[in-house]
C-alpha atoms as a PDB file:
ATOM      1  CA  UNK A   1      74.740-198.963  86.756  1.00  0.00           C
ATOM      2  CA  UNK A   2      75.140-201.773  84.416  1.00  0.00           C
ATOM      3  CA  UNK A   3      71.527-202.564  82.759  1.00  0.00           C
ATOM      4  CA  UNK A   4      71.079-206.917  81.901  1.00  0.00           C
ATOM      5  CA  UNK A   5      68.289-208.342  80.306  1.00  0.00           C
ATOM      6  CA  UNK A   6      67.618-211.773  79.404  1.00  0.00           C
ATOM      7  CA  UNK A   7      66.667-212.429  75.104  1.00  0.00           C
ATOM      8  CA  UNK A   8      66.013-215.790  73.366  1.00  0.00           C
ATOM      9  CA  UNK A   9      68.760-216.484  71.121  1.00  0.00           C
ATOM     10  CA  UNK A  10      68.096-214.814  68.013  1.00  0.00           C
ATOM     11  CA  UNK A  11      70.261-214.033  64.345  1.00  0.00           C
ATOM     12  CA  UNK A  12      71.568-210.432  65.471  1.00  0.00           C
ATOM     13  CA  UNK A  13      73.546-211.911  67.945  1.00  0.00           C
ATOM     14  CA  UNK A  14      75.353-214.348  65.770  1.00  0.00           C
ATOM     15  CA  UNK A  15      78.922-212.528  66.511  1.00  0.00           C
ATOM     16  CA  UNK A  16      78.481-212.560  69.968  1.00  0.00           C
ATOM     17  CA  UNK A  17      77.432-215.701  70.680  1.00  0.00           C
ATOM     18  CA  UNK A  18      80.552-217.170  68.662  1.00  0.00           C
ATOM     19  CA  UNK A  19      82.615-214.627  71.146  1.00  0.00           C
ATOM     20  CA  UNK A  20      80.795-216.591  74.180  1.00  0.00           C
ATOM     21  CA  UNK A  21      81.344-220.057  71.742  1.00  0.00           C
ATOM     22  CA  UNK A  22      84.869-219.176  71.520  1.00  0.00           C
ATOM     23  CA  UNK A  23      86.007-218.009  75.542  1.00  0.00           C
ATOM     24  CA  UNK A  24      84.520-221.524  76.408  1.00  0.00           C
ATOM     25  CA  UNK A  25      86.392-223.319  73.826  1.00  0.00           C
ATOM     26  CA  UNK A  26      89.568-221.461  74.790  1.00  0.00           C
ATOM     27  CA  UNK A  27      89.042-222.518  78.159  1.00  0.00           C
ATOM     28  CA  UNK A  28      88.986-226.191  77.497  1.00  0.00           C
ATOM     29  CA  UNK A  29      85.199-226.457  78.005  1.00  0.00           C
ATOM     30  CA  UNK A  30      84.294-228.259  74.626  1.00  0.00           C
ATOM     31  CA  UNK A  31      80.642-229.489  75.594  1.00  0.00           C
ATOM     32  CA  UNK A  32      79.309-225.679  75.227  1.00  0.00           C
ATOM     33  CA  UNK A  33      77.295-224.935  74.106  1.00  0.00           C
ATOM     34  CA  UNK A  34      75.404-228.234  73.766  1.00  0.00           C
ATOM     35  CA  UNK A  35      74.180-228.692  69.919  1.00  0.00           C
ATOM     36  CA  UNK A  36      76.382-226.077  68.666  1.00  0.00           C
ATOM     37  CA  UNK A  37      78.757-227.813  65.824  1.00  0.00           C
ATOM     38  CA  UNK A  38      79.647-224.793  63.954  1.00  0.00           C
ATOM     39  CA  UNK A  39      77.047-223.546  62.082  1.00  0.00           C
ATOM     40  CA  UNK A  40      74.706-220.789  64.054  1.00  0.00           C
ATOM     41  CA  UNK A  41      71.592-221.646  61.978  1.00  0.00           C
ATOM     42  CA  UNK A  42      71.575-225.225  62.699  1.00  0.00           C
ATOM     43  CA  UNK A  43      72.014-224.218  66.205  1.00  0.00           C
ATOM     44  CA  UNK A  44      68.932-221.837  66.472  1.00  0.00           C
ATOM     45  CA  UNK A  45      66.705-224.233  64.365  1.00  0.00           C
ATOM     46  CA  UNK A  46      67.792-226.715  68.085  1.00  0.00           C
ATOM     47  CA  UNK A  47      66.742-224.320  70.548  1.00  0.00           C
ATOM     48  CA  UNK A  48      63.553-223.884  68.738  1.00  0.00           C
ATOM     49  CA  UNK A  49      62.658-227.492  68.400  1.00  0.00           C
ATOM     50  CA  UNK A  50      63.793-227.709  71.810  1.00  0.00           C
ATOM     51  CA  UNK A  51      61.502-224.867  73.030  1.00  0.00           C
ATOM     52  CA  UNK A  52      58.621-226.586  71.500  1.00  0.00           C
ATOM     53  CA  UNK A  53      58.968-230.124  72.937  1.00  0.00           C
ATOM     54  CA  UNK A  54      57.797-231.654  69.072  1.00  0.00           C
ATOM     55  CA  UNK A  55      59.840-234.890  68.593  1.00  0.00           C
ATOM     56  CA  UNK A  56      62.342-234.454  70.710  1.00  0.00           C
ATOM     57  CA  UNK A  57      64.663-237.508  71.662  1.00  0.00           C
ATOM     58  CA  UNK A  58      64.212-239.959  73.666  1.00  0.00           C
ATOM     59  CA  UNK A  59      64.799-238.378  77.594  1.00  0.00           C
ATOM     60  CA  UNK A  60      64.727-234.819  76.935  1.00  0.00           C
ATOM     61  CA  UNK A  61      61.986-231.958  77.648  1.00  0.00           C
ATOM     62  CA  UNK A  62      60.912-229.107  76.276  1.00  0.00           C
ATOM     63  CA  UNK A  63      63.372-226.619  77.180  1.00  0.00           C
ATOM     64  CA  UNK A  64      63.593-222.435  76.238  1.00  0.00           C
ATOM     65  CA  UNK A  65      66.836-220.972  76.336  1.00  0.00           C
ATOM     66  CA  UNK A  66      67.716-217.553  77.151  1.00  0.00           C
ATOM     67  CA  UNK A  67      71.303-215.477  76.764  1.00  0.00           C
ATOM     68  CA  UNK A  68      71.779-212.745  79.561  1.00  0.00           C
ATOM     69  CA  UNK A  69      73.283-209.397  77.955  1.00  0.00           C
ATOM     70  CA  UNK A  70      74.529-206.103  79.136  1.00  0.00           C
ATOM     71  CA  UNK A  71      73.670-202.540  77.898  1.00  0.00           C
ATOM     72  CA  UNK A  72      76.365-203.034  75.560  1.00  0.00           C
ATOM     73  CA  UNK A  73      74.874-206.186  74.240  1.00  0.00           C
ATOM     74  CA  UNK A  74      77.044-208.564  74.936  1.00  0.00           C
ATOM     75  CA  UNK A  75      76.030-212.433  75.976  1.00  0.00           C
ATOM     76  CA  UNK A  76      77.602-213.131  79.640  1.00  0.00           C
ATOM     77  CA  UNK A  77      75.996-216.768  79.546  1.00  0.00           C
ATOM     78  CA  UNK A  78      73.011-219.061  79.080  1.00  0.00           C
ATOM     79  CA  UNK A  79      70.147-219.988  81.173  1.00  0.00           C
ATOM     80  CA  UNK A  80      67.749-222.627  80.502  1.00  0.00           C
ATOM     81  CA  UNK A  81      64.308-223.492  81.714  1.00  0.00           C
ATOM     82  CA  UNK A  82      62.210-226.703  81.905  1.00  0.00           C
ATOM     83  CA  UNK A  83      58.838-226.389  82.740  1.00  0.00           C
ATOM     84  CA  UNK A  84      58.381-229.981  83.154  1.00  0.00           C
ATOM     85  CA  UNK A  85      60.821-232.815  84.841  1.00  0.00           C
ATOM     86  CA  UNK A  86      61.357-236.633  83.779  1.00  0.00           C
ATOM     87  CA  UNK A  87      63.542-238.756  86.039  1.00  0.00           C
ATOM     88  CA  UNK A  88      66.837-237.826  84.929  1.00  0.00           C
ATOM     89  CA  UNK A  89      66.353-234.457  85.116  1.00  0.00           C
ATOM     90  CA  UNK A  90      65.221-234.480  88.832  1.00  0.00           C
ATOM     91  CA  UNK A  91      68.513-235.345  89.579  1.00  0.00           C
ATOM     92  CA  UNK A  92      70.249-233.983  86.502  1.00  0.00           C
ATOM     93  CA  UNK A  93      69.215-230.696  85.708  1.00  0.00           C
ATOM     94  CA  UNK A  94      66.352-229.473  87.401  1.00  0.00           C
ATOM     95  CA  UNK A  95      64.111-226.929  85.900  1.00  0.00           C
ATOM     96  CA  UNK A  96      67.318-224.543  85.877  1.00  0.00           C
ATOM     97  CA  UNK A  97      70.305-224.666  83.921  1.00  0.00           C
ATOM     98  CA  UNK A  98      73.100-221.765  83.645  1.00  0.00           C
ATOM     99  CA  UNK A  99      76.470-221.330  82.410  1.00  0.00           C
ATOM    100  CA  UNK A 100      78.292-218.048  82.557  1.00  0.00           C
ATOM    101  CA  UNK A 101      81.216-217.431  80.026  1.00  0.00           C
ATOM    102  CA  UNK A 102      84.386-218.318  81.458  1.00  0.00           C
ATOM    103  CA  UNK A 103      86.164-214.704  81.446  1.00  0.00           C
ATOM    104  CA  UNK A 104      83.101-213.212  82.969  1.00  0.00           C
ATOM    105  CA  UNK A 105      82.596-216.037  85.936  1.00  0.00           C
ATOM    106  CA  UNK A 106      83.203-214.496  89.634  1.00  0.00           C
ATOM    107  CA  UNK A 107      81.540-210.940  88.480  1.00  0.00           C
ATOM    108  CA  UNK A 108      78.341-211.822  89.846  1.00  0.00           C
ATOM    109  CA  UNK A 109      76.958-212.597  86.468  1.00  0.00           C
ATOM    110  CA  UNK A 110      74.976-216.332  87.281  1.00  0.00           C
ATOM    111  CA  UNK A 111      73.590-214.681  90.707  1.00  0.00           C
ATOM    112  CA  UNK A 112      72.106-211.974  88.398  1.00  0.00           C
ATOM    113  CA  UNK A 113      70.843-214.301  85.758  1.00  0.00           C
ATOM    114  CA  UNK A 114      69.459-216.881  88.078  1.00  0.00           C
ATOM    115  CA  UNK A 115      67.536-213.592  89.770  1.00  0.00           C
ATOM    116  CA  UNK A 116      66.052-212.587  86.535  1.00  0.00           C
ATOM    117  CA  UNK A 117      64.717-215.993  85.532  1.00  0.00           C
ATOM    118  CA  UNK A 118      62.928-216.391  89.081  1.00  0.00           C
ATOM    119  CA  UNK A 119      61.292-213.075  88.247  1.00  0.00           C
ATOM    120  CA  UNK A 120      60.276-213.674  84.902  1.00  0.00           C
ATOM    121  CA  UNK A 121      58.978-217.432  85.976  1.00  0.00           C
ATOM    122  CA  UNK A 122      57.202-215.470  89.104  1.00  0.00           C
ATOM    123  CA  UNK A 123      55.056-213.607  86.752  1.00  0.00           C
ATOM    124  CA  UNK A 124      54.550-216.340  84.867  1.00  0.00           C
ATOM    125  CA  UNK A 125      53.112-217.601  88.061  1.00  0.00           C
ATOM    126  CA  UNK A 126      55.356-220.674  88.507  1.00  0.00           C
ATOM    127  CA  UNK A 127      55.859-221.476  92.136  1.00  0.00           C
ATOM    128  CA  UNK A 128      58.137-224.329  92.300  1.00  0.00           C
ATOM    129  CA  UNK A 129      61.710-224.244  91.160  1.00  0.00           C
ATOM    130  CA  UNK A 130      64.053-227.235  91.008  1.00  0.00           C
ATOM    131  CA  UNK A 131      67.776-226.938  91.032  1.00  0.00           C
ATOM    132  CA  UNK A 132      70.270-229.378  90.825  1.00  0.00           C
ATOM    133  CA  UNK A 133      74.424-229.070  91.558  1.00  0.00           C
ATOM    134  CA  UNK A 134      77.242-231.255  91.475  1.00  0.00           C
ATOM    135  CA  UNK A 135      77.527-231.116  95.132  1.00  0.00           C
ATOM    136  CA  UNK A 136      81.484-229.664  94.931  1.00  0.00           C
ATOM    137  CA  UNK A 137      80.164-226.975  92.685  1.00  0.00           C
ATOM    138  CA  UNK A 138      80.803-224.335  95.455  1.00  0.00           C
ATOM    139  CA  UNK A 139      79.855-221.334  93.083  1.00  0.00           C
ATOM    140  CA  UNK A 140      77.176-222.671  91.352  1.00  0.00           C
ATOM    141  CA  UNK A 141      75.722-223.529  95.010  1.00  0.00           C
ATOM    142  CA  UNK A 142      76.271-220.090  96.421  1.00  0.00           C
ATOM    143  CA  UNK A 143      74.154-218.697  93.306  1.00  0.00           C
ATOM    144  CA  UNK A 144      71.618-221.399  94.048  1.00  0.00           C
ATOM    145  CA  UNK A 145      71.631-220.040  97.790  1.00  0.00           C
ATOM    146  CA  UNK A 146      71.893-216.522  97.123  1.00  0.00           C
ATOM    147  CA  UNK A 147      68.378-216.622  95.082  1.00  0.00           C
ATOM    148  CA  UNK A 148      66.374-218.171  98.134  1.00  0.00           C
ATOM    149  CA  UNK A 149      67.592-221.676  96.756  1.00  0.00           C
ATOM    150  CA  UNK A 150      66.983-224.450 100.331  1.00  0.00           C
ATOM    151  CA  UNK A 151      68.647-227.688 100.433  1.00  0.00           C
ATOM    152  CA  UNK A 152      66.204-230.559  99.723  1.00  0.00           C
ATOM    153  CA  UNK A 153      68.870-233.595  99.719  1.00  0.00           C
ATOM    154  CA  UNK A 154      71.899-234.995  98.328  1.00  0.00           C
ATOM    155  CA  UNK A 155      71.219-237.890  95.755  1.00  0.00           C
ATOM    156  CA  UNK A 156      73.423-240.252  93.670  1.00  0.00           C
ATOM    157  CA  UNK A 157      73.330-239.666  89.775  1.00  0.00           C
ATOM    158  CA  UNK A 158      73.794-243.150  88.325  1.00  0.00           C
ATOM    159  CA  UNK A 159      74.314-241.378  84.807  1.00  0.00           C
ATOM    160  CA  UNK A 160      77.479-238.666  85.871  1.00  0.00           C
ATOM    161  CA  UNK A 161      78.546-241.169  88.968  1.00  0.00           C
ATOM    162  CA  UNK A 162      78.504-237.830  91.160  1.00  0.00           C
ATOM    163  CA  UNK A 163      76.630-237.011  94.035  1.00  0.00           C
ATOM    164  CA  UNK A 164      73.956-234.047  93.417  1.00  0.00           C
ATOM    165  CA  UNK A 165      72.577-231.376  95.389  1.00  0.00           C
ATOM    166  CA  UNK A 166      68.974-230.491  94.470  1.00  0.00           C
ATOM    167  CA  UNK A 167      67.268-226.963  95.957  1.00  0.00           C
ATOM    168  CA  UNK A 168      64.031-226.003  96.090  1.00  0.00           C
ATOM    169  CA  UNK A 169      63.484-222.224  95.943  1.00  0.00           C
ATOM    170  CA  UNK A 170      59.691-221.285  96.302  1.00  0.00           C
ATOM    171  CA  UNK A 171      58.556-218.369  94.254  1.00  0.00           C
END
């Protein structure tokens, strides 16, 4: 059976993450990954400042980031988590964030992810989890779902003009 493990983006992994870079690129998706502009360094030296929540810009959080691998280590996506929430991201964003690469999406791959997050946040003894979906986003819902995710309400995000589902799931 296939082993997956999540890592914080790191140097040795520079090839692969380009890989992952590319397939979204190739796919038309040209806002992933957010703050990557071509140069992996540059990139890294984000996540960290990111991850530390020292001068960040005006709206955003302290986020870490997180690529899920397999045994043979390749990156099958991105997860993010935000401890803390402002008011865009309880509608936009949540504490969870994911994207799977686009030619590994309907393996399985975010329901997996999402499941190793919860347990790594679980023994971190968070208890509260926030997730937040473009309410047509029928596969990013079912992952939600799948990992104990319960409907909280449907709200109106003034900044995308979409309506957004937001879950609980309870740790």
């Amino acid at each position: 059976m296939e082993n997956y493990r999540l890592i914080e983006p790191c140097g040795s992994f520079e090839k692969e993450f380009e890989r992952m870079a590319n397939d979204f690129k190739e796919h038309g998706e040209l806002d992933y990954p957010k703050y990557y502009y071509g140069n992996f360094d540059e990139f890294l030296n984000e996540i960290k400042i990111l991850k530390s929540g020292i001068n960040l810009p005006e709206g955003y959080v302290a986020t870490v980031t997180y690529w899920m691998v397999n045994s043979n280590n390749e990156i099958l996506g991105s997860i993010r988590y935000r401890e803390k929430l402002n008011e865009d991201t309880k509608i936009n964003g949540g504490h969870i964030g994911y994207d799977i690469s686009p030619s590994k999406r309907k393996l399985g791959y975010g329901k997996i992810m999402l499941k190793l997050l919860l347990e790594k946040l679980k023994e971190e003894k968070v208890s509260n989890i926030l997730l937040t979906v473009v309410q047509d986003n029928l596969a990013s819902i079912k992952i939600i779902e799948s990992n104990g995710g319960v409907l909280r309400d449907t709200v109106f995000s003034s900044s995308s003009k979409e309506y957004m589902k937001r879950y609980w799931i309870c740790l």
